[in-house]
N, C-alpha and C. Protein backbone atom coordinates (compact mmCIF):
# COMPACT_ATOMS: atom_id res chain seq x y z
N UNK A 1 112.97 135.59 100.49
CA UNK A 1 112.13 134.60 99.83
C UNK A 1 111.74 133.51 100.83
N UNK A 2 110.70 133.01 101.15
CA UNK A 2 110.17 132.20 101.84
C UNK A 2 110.11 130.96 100.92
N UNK A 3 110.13 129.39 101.75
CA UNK A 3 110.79 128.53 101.03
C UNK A 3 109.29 127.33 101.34
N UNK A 4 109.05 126.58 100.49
CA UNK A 4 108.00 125.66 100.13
C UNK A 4 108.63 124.53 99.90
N UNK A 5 107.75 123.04 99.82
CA UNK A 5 108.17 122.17 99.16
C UNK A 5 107.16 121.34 98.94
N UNK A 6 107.51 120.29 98.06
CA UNK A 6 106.48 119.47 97.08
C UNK A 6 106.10 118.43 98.30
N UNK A 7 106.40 117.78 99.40
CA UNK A 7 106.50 116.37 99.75
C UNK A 7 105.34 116.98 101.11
N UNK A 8 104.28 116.35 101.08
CA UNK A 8 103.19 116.07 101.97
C UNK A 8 103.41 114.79 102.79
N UNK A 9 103.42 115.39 104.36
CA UNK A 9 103.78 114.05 104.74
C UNK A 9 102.25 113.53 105.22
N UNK A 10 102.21 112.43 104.77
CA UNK A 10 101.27 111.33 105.31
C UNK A 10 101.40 110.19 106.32
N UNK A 11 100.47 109.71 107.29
CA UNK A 11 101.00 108.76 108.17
C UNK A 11 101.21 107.91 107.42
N UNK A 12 101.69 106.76 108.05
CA UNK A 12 102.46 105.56 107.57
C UNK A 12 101.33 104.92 107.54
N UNK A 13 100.54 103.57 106.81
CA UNK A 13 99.44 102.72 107.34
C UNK A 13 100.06 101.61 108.29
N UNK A 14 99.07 102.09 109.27
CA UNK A 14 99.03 101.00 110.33
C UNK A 14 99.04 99.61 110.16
N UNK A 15 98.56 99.24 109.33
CA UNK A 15 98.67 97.75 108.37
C UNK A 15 98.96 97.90 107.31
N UNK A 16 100.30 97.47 106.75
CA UNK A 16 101.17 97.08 105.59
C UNK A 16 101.78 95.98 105.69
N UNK A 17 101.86 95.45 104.31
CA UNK A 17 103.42 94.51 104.53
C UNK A 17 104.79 95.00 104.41
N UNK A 18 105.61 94.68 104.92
CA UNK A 18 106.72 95.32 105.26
C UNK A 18 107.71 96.61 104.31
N UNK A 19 107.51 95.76 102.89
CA UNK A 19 108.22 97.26 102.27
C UNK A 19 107.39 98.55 102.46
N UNK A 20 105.82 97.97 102.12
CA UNK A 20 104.75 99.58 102.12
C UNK A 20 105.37 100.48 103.78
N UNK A 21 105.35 99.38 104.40
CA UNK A 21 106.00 100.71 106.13
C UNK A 21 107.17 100.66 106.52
N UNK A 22 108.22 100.26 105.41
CA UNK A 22 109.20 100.62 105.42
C UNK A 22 109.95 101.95 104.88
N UNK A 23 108.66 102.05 103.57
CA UNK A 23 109.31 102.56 102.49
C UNK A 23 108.03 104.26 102.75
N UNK A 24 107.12 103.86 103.67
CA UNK A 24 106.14 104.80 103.90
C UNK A 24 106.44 105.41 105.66
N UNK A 25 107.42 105.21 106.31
CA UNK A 25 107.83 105.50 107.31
C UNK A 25 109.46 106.46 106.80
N UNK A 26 109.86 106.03 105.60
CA UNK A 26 110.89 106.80 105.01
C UNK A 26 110.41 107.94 104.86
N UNK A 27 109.66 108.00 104.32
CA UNK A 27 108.45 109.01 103.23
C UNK A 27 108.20 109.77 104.47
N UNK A 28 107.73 109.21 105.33
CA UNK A 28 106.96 110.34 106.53
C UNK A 28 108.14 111.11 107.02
N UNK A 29 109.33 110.64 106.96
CA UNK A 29 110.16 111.63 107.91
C UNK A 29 111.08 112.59 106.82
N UNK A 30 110.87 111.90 105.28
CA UNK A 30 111.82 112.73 104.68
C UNK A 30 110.44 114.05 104.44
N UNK A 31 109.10 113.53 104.48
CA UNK A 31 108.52 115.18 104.26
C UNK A 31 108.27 116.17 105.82
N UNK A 32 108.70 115.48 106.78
CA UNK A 32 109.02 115.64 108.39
C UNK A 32 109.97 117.04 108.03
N UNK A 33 111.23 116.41 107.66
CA UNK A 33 112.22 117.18 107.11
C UNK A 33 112.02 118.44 106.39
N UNK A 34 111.50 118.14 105.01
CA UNK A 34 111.38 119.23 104.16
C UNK A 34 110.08 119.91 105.09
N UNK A 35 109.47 119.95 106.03
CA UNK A 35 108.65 120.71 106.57
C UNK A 35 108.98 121.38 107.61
N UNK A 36 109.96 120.92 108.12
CA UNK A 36 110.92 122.08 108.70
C UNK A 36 111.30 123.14 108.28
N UNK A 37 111.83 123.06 107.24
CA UNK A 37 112.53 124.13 106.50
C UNK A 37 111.52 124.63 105.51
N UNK A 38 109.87 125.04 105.80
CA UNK A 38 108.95 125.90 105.04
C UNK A 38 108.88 126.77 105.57
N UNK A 39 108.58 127.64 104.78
CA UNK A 39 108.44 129.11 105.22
C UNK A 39 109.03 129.75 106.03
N UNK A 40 110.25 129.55 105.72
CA UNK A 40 111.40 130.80 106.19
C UNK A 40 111.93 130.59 105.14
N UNK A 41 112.79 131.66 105.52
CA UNK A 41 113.88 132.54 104.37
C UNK A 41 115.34 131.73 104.55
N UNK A 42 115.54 131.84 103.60
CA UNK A 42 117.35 131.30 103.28
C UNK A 42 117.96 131.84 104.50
N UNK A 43 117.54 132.85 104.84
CA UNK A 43 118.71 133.30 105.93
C UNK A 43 118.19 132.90 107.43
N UNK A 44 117.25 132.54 107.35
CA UNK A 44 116.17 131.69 108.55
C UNK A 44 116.82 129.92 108.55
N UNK A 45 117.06 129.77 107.22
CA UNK A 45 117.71 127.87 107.07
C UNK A 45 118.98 128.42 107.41
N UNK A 46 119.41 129.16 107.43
CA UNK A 46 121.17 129.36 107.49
C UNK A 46 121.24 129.63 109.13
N UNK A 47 120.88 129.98 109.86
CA UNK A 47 120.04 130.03 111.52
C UNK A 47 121.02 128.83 112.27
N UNK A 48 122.17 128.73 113.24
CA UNK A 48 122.60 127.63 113.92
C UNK A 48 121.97 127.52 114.56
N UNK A 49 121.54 126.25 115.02
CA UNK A 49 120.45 125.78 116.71
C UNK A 49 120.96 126.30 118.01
N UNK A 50 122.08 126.10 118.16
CA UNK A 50 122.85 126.90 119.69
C UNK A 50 124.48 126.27 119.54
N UNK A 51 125.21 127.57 119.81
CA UNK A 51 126.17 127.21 119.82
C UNK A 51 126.85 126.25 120.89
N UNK A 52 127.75 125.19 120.72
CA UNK A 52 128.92 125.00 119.61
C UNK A 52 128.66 124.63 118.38
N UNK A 53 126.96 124.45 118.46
CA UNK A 53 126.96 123.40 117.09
C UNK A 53 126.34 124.40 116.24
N UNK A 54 127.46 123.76 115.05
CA UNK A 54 126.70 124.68 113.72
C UNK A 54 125.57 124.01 112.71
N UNK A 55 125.43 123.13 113.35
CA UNK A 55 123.72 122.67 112.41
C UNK A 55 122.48 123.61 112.34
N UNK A 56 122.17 123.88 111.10
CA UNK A 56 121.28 124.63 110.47
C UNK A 56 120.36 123.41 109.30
N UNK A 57 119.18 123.72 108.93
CA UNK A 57 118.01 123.25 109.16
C UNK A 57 118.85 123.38 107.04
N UNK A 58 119.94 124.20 106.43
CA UNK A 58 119.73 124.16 104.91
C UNK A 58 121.10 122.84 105.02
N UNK A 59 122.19 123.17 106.33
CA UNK A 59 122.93 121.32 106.35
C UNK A 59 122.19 120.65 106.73
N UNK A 60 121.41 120.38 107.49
CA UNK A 60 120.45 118.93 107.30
C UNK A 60 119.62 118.96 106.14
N UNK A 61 118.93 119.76 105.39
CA UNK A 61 118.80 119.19 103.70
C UNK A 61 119.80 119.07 102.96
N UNK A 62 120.64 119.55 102.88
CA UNK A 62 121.81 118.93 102.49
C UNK A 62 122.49 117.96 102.62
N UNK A 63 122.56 117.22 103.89
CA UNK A 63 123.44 115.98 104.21
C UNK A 63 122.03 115.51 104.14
N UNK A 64 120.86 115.30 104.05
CA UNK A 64 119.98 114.50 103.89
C UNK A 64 120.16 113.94 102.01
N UNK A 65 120.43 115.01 101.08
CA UNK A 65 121.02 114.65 99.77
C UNK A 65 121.91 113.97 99.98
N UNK A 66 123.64 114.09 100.53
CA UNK A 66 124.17 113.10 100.59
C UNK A 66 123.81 111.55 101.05
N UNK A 67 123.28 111.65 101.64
CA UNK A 67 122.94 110.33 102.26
C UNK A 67 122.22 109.64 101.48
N UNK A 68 121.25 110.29 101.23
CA UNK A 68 120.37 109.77 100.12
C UNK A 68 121.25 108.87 98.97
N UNK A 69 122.11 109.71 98.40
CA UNK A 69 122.79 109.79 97.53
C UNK A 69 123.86 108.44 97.92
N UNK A 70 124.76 108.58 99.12
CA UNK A 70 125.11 107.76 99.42
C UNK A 70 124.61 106.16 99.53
N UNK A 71 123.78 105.97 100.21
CA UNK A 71 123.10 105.03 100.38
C UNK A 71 122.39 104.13 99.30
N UNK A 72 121.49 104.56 98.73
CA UNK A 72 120.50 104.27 97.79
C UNK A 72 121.20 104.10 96.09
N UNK A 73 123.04 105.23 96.07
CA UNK A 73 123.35 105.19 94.80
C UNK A 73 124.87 104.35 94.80
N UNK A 74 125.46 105.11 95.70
CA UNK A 74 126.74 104.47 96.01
C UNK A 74 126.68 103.23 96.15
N UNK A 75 126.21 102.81 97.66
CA UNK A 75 126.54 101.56 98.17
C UNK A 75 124.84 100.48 97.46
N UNK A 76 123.75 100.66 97.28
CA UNK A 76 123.17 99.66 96.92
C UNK A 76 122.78 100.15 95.34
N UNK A 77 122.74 100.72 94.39
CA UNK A 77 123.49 100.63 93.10
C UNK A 77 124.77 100.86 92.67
N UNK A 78 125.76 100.80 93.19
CA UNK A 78 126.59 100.63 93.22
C UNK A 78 127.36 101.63 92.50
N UNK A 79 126.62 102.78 92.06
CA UNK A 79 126.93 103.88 91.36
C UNK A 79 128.16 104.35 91.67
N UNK A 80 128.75 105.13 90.70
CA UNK A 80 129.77 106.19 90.98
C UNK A 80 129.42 107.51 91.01
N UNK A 81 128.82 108.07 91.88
CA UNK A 81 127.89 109.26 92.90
C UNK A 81 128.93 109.85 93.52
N UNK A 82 129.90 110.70 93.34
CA UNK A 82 130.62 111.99 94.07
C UNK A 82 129.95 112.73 94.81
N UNK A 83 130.21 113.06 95.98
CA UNK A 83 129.74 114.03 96.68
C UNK A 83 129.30 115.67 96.23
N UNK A 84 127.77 115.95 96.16
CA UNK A 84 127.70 116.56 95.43
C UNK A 84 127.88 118.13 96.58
N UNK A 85 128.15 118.38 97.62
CA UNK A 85 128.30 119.46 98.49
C UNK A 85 129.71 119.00 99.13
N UNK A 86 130.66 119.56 98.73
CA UNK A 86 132.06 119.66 98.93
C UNK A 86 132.38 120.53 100.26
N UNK A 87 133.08 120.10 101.15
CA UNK A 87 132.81 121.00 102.29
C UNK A 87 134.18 122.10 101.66
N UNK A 88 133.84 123.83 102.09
CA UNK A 88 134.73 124.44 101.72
C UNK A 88 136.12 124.66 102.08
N UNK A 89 136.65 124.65 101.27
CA UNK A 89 138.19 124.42 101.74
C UNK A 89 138.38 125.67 102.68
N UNK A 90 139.26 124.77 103.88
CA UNK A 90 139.84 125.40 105.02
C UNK A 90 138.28 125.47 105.83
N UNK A 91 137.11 125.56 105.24
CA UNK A 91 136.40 125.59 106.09
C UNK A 91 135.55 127.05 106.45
N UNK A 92 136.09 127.96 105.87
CA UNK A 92 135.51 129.07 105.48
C UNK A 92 136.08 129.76 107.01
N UNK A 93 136.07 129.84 107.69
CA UNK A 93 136.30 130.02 109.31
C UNK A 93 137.95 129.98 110.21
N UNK A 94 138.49 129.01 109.00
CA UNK A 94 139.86 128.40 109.75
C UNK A 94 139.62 126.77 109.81
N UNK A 95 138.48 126.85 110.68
CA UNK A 95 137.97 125.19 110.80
C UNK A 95 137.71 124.41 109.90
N UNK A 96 138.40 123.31 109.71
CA UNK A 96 138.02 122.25 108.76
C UNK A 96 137.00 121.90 108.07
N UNK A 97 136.72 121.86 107.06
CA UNK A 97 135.16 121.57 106.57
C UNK A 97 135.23 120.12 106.76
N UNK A 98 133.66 119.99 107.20
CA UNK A 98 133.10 118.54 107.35
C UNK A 98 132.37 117.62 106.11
N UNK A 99 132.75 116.92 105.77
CA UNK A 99 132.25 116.14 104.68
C UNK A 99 130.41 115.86 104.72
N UNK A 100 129.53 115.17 104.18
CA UNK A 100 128.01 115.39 104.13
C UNK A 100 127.48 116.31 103.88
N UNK A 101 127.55 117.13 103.64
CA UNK A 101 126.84 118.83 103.02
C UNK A 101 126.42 119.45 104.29
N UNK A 102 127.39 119.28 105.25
CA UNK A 102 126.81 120.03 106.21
C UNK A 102 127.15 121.74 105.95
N UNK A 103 128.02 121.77 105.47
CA UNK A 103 128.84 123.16 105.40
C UNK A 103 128.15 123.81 104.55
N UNK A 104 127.98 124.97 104.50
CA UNK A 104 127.28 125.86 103.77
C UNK A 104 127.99 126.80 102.33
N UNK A 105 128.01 126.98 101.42
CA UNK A 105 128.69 127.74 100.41
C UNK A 105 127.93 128.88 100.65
N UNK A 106 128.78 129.98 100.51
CA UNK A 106 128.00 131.06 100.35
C UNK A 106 127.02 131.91 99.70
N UNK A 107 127.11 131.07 98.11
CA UNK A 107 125.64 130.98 97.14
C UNK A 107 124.90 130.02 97.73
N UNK A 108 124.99 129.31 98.42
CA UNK A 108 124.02 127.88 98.64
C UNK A 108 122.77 128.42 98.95
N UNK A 109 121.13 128.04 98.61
CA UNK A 109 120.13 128.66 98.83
C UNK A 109 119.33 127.41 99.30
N UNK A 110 118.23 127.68 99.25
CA UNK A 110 116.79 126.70 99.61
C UNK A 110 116.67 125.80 98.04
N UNK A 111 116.30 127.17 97.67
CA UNK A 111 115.70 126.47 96.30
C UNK A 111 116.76 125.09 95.50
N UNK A 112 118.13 125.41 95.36
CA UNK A 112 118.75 124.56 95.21
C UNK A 112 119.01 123.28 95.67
N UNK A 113 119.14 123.90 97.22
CA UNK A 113 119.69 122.56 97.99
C UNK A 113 118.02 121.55 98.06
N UNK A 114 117.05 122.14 97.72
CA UNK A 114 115.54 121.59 97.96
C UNK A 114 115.67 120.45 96.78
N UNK A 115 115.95 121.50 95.27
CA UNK A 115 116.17 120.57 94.01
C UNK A 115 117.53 119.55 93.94
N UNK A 116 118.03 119.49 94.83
CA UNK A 116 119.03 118.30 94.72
C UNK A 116 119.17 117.23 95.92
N UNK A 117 118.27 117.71 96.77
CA UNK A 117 117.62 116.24 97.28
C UNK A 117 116.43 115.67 97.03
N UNK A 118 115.29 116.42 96.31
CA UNK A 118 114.30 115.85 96.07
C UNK A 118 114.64 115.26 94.64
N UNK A 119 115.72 115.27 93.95
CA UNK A 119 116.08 114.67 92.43
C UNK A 119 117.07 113.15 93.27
N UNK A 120 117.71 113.47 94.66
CA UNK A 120 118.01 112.53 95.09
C UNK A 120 117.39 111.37 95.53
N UNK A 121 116.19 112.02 95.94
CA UNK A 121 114.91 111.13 96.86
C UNK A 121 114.90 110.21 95.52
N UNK A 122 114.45 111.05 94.28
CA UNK A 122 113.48 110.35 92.99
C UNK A 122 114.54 109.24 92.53
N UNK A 123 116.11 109.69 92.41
CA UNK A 123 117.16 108.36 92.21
C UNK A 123 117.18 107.20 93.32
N UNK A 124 117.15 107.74 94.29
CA UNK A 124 116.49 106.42 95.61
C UNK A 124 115.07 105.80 95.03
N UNK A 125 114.01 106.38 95.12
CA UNK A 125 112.95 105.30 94.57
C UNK A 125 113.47 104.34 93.44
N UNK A 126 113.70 105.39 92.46
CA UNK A 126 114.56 104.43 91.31
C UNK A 126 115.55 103.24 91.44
N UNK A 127 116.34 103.27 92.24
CA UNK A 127 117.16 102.71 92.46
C UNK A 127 116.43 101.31 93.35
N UNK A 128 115.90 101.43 94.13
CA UNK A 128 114.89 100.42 94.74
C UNK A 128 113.99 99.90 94.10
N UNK A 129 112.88 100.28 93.24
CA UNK A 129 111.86 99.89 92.41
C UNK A 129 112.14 98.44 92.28
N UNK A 130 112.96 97.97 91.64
CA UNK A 130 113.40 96.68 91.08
C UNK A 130 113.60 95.72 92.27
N UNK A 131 114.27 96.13 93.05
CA UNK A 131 115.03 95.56 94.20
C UNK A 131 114.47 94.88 95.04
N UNK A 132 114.52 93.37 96.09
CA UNK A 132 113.56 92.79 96.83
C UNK A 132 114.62 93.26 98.16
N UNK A 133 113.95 93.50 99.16
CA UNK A 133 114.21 93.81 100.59
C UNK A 133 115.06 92.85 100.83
N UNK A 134 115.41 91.63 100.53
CA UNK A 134 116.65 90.85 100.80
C UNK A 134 117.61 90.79 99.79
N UNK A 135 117.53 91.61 98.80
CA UNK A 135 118.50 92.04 97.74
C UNK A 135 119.70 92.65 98.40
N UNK A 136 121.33 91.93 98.06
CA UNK A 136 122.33 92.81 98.93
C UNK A 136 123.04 93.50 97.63
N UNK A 137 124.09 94.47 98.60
CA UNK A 137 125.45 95.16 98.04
C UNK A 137 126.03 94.85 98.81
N UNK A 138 127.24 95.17 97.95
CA UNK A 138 128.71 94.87 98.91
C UNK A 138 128.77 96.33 99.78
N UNK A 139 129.43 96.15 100.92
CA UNK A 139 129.22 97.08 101.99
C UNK A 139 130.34 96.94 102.46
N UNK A 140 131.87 97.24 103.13
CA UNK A 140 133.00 97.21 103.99
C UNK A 140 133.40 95.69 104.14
N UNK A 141 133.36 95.61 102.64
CA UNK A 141 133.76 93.69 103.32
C UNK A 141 132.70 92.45 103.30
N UNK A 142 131.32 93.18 103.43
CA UNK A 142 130.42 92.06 103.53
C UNK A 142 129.29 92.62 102.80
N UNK A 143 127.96 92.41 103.16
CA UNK A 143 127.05 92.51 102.31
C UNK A 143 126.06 93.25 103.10
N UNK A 144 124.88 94.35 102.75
CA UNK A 144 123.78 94.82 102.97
C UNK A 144 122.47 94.79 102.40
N UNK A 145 121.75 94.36 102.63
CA UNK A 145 120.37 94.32 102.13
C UNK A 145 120.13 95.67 102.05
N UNK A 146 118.72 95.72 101.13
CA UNK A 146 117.71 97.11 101.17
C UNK A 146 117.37 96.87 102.45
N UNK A 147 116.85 96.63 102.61
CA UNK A 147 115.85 96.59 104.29
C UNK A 147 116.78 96.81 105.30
N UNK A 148 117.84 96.72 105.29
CA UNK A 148 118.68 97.19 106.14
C UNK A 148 119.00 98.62 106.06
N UNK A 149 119.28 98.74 105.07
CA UNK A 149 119.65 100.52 103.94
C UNK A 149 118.29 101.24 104.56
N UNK A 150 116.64 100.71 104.15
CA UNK A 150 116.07 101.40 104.41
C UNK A 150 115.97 101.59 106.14
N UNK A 151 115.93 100.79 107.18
CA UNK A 151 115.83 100.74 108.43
C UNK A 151 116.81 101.89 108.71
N UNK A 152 118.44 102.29 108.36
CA UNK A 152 119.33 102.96 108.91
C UNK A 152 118.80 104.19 107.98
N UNK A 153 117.97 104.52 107.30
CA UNK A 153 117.78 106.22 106.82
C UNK A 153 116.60 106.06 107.69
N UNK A 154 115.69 105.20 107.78
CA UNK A 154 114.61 105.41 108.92
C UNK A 154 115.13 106.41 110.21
N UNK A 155 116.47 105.62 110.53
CA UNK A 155 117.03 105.90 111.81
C UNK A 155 117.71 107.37 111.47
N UNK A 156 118.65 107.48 110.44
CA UNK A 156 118.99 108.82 110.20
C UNK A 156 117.93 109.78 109.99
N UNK A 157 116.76 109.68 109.38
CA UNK A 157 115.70 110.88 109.22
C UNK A 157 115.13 111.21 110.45
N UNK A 158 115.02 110.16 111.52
CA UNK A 158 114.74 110.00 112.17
C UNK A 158 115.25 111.63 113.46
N UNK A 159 116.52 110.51 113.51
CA UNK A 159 117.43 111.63 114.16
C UNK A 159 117.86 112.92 113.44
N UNK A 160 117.83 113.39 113.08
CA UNK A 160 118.04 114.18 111.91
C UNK A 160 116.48 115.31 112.14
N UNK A 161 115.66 114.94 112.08
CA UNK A 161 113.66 115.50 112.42
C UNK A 161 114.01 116.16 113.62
N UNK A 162 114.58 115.34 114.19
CA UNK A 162 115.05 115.82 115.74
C UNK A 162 116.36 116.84 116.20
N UNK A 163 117.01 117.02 115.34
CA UNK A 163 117.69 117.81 115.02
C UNK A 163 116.83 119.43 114.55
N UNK A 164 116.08 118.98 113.43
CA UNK A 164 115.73 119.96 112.46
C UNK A 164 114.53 120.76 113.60
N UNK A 165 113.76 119.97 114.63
CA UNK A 165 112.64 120.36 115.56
C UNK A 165 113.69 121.56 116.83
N UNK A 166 114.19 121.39 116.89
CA UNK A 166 115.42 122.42 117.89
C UNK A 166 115.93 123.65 117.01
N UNK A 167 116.40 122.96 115.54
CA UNK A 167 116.69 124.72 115.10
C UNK A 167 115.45 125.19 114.37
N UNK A 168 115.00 124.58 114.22
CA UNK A 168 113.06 125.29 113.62
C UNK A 168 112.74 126.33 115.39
N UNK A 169 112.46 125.52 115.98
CA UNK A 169 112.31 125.85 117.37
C UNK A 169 113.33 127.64 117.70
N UNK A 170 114.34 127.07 117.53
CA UNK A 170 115.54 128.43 117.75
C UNK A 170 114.94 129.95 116.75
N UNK A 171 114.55 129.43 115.59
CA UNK A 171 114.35 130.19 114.25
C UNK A 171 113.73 131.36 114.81
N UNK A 172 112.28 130.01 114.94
CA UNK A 172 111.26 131.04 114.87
C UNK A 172 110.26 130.94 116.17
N UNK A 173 110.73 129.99 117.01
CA UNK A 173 109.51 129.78 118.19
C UNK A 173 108.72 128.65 117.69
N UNK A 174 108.48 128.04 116.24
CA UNK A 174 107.66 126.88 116.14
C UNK A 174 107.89 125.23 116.55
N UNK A 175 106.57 125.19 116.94
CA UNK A 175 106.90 123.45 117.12
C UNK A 175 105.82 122.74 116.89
N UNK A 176 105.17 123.17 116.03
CA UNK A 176 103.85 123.12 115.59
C UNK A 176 104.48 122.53 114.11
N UNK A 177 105.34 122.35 113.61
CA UNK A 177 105.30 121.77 112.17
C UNK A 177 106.43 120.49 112.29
């Protein structure tokens, strides 16, 4: 099955006030992301970039849900949000499973892991809607703004695109998306 997704990325506008290219520089890299992982097959997202590392293009949509999740529900609504990709016990391998959904279950597919970060994305807008960019949460002791929250997923999608451009690259030869 070859894998699609809803999120068109658009540039950011060159002139905004600060939430529109904050919140439209998010946007560009989370559909950055989901455009990595089009059109290949589950077993194309399941693909490691080069060994030692086992990052595959369906754990970075996946820990892109956690984070999401983390960020936007945990720490600035303050939700009680469990980790929804449990790394597998022992690790499937011997090796420890790593927490963030990097780890893979062996049902885990596209279609799923697609529908539980883009239901994550939609609880992040939600969760912000209301919120002014100098609005805090409590954070390790002290306090975080949105605008801070959004600047560090800037930086994680960021790095993360860059990640996903090396095992896209490994997959299939593209570097064109």
């Amino acid at each position: 099955m070859k894998t699609t997704s809803t999120f068109e990325r658009l540039m950011p506008p060159l002139i905004a006030d600060e939430r529109n290219s904050l919140e439209s520089w998010l946007d560009f890299y989370r559909a950055t992301l989901a455009q990595k992982c089009a059109d290949l097959s589950d077993q194309d997202l399941r693909e490691a970039s080069a060994a030692p590392s086992p990052i595959t293009l369906l754990g970075l949509l996946q820990h892109a849900a956690e984070v999401e999740r983390n960020w936007f529900g945990r720490v600035l609504a303050q939700e009680d949000a469990p980790p929804v990709h449990a790394p597998p016990a022992g690790g499937g391998d011997g090796a420890e499973g790593r927490e963030g959904g990097w780890d893979l279950a062996e049902d885990a597919t596209f279609e799923q892991a697609l529908a539980r970060w883009e239901a994550e994305v939609a609880r992040a807008r939600r969760n912000c809607a209301a919120r002014a960019l100098d609005d805090t949460s409590p954070f390790m002791g002290a306090q975080v703004t949105l605008c801070w929250i959004y600047i560090h997923m800037i930086g994680e999608y960021a790095r993360h695109c860059g990640h996903a451009d090396l095992v896209r690259e490994r997959v299939d030869g593209r570097t064109d998306v």
